[in-house]
C-alpha atoms as a PDB file:
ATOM      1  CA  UNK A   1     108.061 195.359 210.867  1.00  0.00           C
ATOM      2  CA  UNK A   2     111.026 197.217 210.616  1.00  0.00           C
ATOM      3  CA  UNK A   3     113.923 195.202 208.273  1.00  0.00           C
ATOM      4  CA  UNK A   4     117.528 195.478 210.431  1.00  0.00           C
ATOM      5  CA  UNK A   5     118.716 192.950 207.637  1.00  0.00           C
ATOM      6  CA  UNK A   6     117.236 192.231 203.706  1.00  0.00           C
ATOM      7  CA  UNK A   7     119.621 190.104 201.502  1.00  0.00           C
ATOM      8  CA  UNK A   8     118.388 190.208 197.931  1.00  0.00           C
ATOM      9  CA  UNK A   9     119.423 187.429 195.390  1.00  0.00           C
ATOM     10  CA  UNK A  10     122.261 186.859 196.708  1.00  0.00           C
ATOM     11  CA  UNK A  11     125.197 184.590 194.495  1.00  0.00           C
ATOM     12  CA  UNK A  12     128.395 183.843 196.264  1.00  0.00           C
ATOM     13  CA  UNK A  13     131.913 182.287 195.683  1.00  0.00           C
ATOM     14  CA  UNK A  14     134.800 180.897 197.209  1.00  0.00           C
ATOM     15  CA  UNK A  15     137.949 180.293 195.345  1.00  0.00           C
ATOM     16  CA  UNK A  16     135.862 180.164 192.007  1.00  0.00           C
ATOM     17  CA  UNK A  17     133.613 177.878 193.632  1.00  0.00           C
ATOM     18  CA  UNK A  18     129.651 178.360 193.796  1.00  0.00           C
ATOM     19  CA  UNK A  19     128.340 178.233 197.604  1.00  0.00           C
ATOM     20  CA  UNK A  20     125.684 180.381 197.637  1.00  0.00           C
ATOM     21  CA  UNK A  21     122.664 180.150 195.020  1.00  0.00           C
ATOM     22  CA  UNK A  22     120.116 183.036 195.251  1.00  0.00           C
ATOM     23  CA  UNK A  23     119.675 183.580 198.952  1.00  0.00           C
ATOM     24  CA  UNK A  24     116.419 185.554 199.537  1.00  0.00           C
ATOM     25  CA  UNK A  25     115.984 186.637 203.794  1.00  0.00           C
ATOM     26  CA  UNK A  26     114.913 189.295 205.788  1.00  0.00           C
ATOM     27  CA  UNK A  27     115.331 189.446 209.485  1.00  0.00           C
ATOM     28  CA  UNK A  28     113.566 192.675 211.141  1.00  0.00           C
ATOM     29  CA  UNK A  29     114.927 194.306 214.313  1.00  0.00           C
ATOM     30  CA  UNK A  30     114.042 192.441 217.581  1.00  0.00           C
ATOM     31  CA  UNK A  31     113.903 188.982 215.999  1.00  0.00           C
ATOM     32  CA  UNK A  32     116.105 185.838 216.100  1.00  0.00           C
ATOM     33  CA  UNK A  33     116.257 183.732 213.311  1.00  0.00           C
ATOM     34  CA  UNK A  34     117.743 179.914 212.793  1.00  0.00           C
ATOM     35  CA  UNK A  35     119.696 178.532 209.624  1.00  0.00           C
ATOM     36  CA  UNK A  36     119.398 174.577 209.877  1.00  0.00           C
ATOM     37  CA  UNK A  37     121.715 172.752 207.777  1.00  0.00           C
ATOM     38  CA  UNK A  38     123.816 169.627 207.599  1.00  0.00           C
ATOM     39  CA  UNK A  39     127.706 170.336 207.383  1.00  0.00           C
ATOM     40  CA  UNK A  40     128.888 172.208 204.171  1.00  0.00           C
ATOM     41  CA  UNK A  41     125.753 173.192 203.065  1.00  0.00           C
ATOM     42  CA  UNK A  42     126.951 176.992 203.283  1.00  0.00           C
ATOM     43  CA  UNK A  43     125.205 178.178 206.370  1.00  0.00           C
ATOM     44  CA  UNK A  44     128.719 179.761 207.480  1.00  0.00           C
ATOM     45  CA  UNK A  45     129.306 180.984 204.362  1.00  0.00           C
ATOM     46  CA  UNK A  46     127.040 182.944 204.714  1.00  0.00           C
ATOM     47  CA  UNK A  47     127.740 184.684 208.032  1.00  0.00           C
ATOM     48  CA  UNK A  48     131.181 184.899 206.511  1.00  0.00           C
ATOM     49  CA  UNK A  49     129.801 187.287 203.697  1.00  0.00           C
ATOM     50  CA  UNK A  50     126.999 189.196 206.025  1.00  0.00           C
ATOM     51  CA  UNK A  51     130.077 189.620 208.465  1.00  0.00           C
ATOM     52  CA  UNK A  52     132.235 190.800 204.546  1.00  0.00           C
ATOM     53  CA  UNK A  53     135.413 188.723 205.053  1.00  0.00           C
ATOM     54  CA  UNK A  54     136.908 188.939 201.356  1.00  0.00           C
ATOM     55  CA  UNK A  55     137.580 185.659 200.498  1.00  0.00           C
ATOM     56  CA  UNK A  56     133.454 185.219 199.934  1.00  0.00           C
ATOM     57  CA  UNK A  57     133.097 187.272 196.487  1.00  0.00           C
ATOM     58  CA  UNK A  58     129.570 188.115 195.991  1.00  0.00           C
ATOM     59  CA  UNK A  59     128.828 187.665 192.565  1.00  0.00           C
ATOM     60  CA  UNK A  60     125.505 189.081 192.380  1.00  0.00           C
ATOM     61  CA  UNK A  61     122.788 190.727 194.798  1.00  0.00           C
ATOM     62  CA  UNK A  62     123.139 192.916 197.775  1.00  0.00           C
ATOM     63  CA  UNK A  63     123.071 193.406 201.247  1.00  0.00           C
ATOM     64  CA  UNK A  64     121.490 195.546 203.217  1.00  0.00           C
ATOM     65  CA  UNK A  65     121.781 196.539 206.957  1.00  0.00           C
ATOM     66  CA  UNK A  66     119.657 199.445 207.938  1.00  0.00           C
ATOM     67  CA  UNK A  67     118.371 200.308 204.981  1.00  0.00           C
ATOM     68  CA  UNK A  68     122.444 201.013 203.825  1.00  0.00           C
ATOM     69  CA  UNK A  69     123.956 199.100 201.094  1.00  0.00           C
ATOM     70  CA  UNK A  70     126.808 197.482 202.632  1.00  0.00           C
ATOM     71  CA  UNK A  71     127.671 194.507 199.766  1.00  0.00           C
ATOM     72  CA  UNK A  72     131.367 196.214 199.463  1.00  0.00           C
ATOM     73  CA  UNK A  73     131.742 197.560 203.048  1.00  0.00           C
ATOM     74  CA  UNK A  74     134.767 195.498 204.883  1.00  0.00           C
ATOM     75  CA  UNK A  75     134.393 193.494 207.849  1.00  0.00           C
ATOM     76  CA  UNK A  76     135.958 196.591 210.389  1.00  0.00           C
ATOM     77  CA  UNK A  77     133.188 199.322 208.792  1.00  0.00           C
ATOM     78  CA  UNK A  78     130.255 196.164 209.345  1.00  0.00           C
ATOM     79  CA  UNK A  79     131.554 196.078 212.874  1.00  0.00           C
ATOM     80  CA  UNK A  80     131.370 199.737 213.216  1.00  0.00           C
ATOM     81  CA  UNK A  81     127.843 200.091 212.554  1.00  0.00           C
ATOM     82  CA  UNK A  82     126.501 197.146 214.764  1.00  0.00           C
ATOM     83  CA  UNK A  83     127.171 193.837 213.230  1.00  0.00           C
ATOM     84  CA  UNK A  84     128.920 190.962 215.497  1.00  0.00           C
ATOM     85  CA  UNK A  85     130.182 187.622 214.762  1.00  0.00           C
ATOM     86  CA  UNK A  86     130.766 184.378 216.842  1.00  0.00           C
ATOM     87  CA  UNK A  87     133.362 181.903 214.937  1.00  0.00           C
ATOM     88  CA  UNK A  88     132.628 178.201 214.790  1.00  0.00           C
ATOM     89  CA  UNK A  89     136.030 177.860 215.596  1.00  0.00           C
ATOM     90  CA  UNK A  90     137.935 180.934 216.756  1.00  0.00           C
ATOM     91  CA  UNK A  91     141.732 181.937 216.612  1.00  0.00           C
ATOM     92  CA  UNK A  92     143.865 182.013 219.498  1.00  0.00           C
ATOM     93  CA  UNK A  93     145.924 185.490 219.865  1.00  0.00           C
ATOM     94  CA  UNK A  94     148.639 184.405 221.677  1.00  0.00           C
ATOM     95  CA  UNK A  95     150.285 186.984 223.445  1.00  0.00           C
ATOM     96  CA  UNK A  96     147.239 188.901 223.927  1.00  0.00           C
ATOM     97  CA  UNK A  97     145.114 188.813 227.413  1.00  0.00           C
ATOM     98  CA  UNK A  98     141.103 188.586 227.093  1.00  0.00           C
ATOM     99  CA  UNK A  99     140.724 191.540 229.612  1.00  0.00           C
ATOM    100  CA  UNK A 100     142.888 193.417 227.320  1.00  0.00           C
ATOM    101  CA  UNK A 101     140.550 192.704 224.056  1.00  0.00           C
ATOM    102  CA  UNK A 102     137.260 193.143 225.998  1.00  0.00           C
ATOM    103  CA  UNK A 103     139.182 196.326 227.243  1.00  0.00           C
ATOM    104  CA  UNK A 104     138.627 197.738 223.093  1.00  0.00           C
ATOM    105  CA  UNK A 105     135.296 196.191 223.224  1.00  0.00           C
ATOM    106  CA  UNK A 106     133.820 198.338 225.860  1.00  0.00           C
ATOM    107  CA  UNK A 107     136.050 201.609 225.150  1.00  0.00           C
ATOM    108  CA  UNK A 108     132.281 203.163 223.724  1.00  0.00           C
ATOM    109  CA  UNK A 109     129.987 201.237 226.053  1.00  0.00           C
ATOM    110  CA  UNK A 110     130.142 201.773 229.752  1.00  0.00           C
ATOM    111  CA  UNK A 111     130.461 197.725 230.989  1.00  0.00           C
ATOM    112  CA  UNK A 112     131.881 196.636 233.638  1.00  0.00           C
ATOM    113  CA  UNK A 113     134.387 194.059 232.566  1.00  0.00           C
ATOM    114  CA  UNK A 114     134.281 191.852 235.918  1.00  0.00           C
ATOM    115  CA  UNK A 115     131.345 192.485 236.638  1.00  0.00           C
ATOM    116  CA  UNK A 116     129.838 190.592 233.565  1.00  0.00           C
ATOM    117  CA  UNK A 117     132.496 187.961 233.748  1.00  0.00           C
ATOM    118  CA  UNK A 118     131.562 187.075 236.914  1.00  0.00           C
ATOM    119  CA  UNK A 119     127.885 186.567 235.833  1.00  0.00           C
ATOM    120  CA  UNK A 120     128.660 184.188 234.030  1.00  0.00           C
ATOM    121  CA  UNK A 121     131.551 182.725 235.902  1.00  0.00           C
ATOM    122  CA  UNK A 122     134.215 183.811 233.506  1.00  0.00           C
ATOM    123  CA  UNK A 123     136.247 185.780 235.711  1.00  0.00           C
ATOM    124  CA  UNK A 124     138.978 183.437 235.909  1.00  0.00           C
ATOM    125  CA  UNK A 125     139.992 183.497 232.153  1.00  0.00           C
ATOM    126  CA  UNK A 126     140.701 187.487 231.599  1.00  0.00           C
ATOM    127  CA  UNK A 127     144.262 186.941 232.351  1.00  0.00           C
ATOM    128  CA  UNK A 128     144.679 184.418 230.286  1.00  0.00           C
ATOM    129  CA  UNK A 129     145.617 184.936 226.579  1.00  0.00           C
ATOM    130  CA  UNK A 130     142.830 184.674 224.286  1.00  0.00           C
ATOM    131  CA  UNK A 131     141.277 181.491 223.620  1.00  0.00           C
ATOM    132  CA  UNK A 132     144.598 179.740 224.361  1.00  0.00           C
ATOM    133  CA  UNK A 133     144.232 175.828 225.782  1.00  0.00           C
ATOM    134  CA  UNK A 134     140.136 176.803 226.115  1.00  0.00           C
ATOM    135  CA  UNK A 135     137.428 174.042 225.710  1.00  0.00           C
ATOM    136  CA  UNK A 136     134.923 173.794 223.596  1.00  0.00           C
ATOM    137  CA  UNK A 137     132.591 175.752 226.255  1.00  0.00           C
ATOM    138  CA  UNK A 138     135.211 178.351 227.461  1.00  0.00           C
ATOM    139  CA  UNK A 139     135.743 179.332 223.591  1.00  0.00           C
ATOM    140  CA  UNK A 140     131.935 179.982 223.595  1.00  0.00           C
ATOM    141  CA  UNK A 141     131.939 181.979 226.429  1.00  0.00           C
ATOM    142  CA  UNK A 142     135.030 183.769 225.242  1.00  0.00           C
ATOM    143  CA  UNK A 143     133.251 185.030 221.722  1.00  0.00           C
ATOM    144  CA  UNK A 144     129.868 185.384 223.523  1.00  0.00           C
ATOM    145  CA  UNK A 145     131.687 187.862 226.505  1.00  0.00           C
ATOM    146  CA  UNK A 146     133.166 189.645 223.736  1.00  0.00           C
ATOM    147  CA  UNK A 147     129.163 190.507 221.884  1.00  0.00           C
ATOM    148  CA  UNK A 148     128.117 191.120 224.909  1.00  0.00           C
ATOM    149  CA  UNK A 149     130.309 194.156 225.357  1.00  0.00           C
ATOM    150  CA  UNK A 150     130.625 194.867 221.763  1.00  0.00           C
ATOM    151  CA  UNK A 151     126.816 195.458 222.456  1.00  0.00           C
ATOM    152  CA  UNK A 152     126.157 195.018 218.384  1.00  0.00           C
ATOM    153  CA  UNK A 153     122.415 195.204 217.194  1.00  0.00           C
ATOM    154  CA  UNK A 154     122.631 192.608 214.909  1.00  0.00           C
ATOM    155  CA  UNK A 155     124.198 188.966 216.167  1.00  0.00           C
ATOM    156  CA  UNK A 156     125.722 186.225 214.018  1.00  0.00           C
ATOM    157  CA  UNK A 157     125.819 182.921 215.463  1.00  0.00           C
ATOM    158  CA  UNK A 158     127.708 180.103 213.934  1.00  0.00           C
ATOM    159  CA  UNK A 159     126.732 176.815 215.944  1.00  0.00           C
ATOM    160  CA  UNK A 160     127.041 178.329 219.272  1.00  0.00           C
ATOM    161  CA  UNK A 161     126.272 174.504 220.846  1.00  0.00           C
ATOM    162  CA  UNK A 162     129.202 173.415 219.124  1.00  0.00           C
ATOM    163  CA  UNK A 163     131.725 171.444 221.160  1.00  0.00           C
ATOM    164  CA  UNK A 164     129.742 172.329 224.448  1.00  0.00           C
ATOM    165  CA  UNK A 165     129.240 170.049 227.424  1.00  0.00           C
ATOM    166  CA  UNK A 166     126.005 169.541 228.631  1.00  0.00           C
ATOM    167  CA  UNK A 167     127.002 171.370 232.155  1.00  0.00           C
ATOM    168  CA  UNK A 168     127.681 174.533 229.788  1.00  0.00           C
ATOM    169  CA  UNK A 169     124.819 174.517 227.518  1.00  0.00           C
ATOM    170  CA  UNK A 170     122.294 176.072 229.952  1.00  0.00           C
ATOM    171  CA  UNK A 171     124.925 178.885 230.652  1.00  0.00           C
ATOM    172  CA  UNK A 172     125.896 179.583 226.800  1.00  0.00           C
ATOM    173  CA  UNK A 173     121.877 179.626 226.434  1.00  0.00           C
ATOM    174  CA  UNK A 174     121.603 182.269 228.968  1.00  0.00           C
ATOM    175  CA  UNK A 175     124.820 184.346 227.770  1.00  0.00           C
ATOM    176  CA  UNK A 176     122.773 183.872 223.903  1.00  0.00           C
ATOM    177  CA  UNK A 177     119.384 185.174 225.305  1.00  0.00           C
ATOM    178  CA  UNK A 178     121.066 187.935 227.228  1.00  0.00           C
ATOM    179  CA  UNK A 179     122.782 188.904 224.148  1.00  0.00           C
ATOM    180  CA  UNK A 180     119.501 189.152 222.018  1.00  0.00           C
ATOM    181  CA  UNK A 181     117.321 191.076 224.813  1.00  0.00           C
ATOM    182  CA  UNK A 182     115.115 187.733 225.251  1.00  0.00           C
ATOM    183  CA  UNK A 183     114.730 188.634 229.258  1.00  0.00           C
ATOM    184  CA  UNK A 184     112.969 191.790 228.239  1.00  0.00           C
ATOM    185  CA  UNK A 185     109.145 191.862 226.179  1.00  0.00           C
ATOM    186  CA  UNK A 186     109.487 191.901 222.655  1.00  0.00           C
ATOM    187  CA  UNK A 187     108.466 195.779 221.758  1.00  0.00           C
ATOM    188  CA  UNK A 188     111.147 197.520 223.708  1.00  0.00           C
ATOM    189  CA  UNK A 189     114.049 194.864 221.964  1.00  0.00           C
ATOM    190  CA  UNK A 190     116.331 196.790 219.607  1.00  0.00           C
ATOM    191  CA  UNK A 191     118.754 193.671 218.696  1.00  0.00           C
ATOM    192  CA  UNK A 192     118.226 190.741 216.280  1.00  0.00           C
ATOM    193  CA  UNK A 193     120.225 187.383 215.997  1.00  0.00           C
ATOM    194  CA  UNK A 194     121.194 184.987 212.981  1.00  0.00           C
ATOM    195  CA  UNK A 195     121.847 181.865 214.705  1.00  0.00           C
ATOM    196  CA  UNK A 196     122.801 178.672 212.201  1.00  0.00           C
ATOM    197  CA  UNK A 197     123.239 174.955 213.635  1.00  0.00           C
ATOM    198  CA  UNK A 198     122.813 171.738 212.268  1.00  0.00           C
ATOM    199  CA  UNK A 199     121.600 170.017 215.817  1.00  0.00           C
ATOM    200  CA  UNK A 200     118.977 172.509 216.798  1.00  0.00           C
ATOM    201  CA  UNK A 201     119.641 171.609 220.064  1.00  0.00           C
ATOM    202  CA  UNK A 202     120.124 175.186 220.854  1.00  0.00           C
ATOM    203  CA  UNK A 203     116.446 175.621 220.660  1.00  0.00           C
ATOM    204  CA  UNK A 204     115.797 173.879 223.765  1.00  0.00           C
ATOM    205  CA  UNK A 205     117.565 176.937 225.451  1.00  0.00           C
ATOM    206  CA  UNK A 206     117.078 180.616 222.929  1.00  0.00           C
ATOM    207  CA  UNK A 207     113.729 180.757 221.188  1.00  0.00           C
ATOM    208  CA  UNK A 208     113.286 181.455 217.562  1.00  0.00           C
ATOM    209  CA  UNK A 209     110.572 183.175 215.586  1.00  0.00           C
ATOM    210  CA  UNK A 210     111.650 182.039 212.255  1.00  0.00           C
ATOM    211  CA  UNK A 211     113.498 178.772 210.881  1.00  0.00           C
ATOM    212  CA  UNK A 212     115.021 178.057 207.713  1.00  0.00           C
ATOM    213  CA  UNK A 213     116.780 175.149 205.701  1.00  0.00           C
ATOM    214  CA  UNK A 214     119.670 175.480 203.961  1.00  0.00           C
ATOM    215  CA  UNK A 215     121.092 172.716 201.361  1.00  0.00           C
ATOM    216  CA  UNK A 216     123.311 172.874 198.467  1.00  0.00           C
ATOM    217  CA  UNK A 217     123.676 177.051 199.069  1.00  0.00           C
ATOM    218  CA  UNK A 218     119.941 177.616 198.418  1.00  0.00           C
ATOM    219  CA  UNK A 219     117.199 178.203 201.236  1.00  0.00           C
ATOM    220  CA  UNK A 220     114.721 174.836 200.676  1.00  0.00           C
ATOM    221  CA  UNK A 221     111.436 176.347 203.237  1.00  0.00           C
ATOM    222  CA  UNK A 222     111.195 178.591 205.817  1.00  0.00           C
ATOM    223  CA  UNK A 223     108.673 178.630 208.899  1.00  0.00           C
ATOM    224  CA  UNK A 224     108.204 177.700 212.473  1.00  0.00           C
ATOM    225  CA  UNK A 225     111.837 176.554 213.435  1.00  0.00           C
ATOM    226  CA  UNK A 226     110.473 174.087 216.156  1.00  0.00           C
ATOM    227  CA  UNK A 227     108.430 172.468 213.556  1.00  0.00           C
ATOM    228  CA  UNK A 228     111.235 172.554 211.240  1.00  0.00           C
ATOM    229  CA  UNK A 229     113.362 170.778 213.075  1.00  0.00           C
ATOM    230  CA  UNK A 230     111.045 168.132 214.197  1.00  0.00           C
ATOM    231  CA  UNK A 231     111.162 167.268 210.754  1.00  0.00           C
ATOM    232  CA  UNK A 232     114.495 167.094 209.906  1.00  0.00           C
ATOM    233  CA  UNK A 233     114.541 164.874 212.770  1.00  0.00           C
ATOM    234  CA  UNK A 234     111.735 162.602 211.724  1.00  0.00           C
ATOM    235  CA  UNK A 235     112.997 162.596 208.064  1.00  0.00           C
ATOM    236  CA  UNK A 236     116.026 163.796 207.884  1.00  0.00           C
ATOM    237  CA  UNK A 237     116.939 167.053 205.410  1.00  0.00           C
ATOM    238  CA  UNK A 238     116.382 164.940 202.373  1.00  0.00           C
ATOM    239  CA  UNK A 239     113.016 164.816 203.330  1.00  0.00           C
ATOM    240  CA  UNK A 240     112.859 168.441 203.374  1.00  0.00           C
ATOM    241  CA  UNK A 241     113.406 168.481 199.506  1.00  0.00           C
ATOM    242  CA  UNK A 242     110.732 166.047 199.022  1.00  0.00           C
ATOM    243  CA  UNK A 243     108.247 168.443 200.906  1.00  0.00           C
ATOM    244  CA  UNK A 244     109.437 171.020 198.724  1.00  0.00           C
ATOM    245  CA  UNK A 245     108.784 168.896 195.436  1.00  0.00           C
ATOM    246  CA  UNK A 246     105.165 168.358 196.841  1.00  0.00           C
ATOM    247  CA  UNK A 247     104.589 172.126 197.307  1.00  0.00           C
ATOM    248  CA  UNK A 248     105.533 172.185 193.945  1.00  0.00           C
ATOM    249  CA  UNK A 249     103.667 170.501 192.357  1.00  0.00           C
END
């Protein structure tokens, strides 16, 4: 399969602090991948360096997107060739309308702005200034409308259930599987997704084709994410080092 992303050994700090330890992943174009973790494990760290924002210094390894080394490219020239980010927990820009942001998002893709915000019922929020006074679910669909015209080949996804209601999940599920090319077959898909939580409960609504546990800044297992996360609900993630120990051994 094709590789859209390979990170290679990859060492990270923030303010002189080690969060990442070795990170080893490839994700090839057309598939979604899931990062469990519990809080603070560094599963947004690292989106945060994939995505290049400077206060996560890689100390060692590299990152490749494309085949290009892009380790020392900032965030802007990551954008530029097709990465895309959804924040946890992203600014408001006061002063600024949503139409008028998704406005630069589509100036190279030919969207229609209402069109899709009406799909997904989000036409009431472009004249309001970005993410200002929005709920946990409006944020999501905020970030998500944004990808969507952005149109980027590979998405980041940093707990996209997050703060959502359960009358919203279904449609942030939808906006996700839209976003990643899940309503067409597999072949023809050109875009891949990075999606970390530390619920899972967004697998009940995007599928996965690859699952992996993150704890301490180093990647415990990987496999079948549904299987994965049936077992960090049976025994919790501390279980998952014991499992590791037994392979081990």
């Amino acid at each position: 399969m094709k590789k859209l992303l390979e990170i290679k050994d990859l060492w990270v700090e923030v303010e002189n602090k080690e969060i990442l330890k070795g990170i080893n992943l490839t994700l090839p174009v057309g598939q979604t991948h899931v990062i469990f973790g519990r809080n603070g494990s560094g599963k947004t760290s690292l989106l945060m360096t994939i995505m290049g924002f400077p206060a996560y210094k890689v100390r060692h390894g590299r990152i490749f997107f494309k085949g290009e080394d892009i380790t020392d490219l900032p965030p802007y020239e990551r954008a530029k060739r097709g990465i895309g980010i959804m924040f946890q927990r992203p600014p408001t820009i006061k002063g600024v309308k949503l139409r008028e942001i998704l406005k630069l998002c589509a100036k190279e893709n030919n969207v229609k702005i209402e069109e899709l915000a009406q799909t997904f019922k989000f036409e009431n929020f472009l004249d309001r200034e970005v993410n200002k006074g929005f709920s946990g679910g409006e944020l999501k669909k905020s970030e998500l409308l944004q990808l969507l015209i952005q149109d980027p080949e590979l998405v980041l996804l940093d707990e996209p259930e997050s703060g959502v209601d359960v009358e919203n999940i279904q449609l942030i599920g939808e906006m996700i599987k839209k976003l990643l090319q899940k309503d067409i077959p597999y072949k023809p898909r050109n875009k891949s997704g990075l999606i970390i939580t530390h619920t899972g409960f967004i697998l009940k609504y995007v599928a996965a084709d690859l699952g992996y546990v993150i704890m301490d800044g180093e990647i415990y297992c990987q496999g079948n994410p549904i299987e994965i996360f049936e077992g960090i609900q049976k025994y919790g993630y501390e279980g998952c080092k014991k499992c590791l120990k037994r392979l081990t051994i």
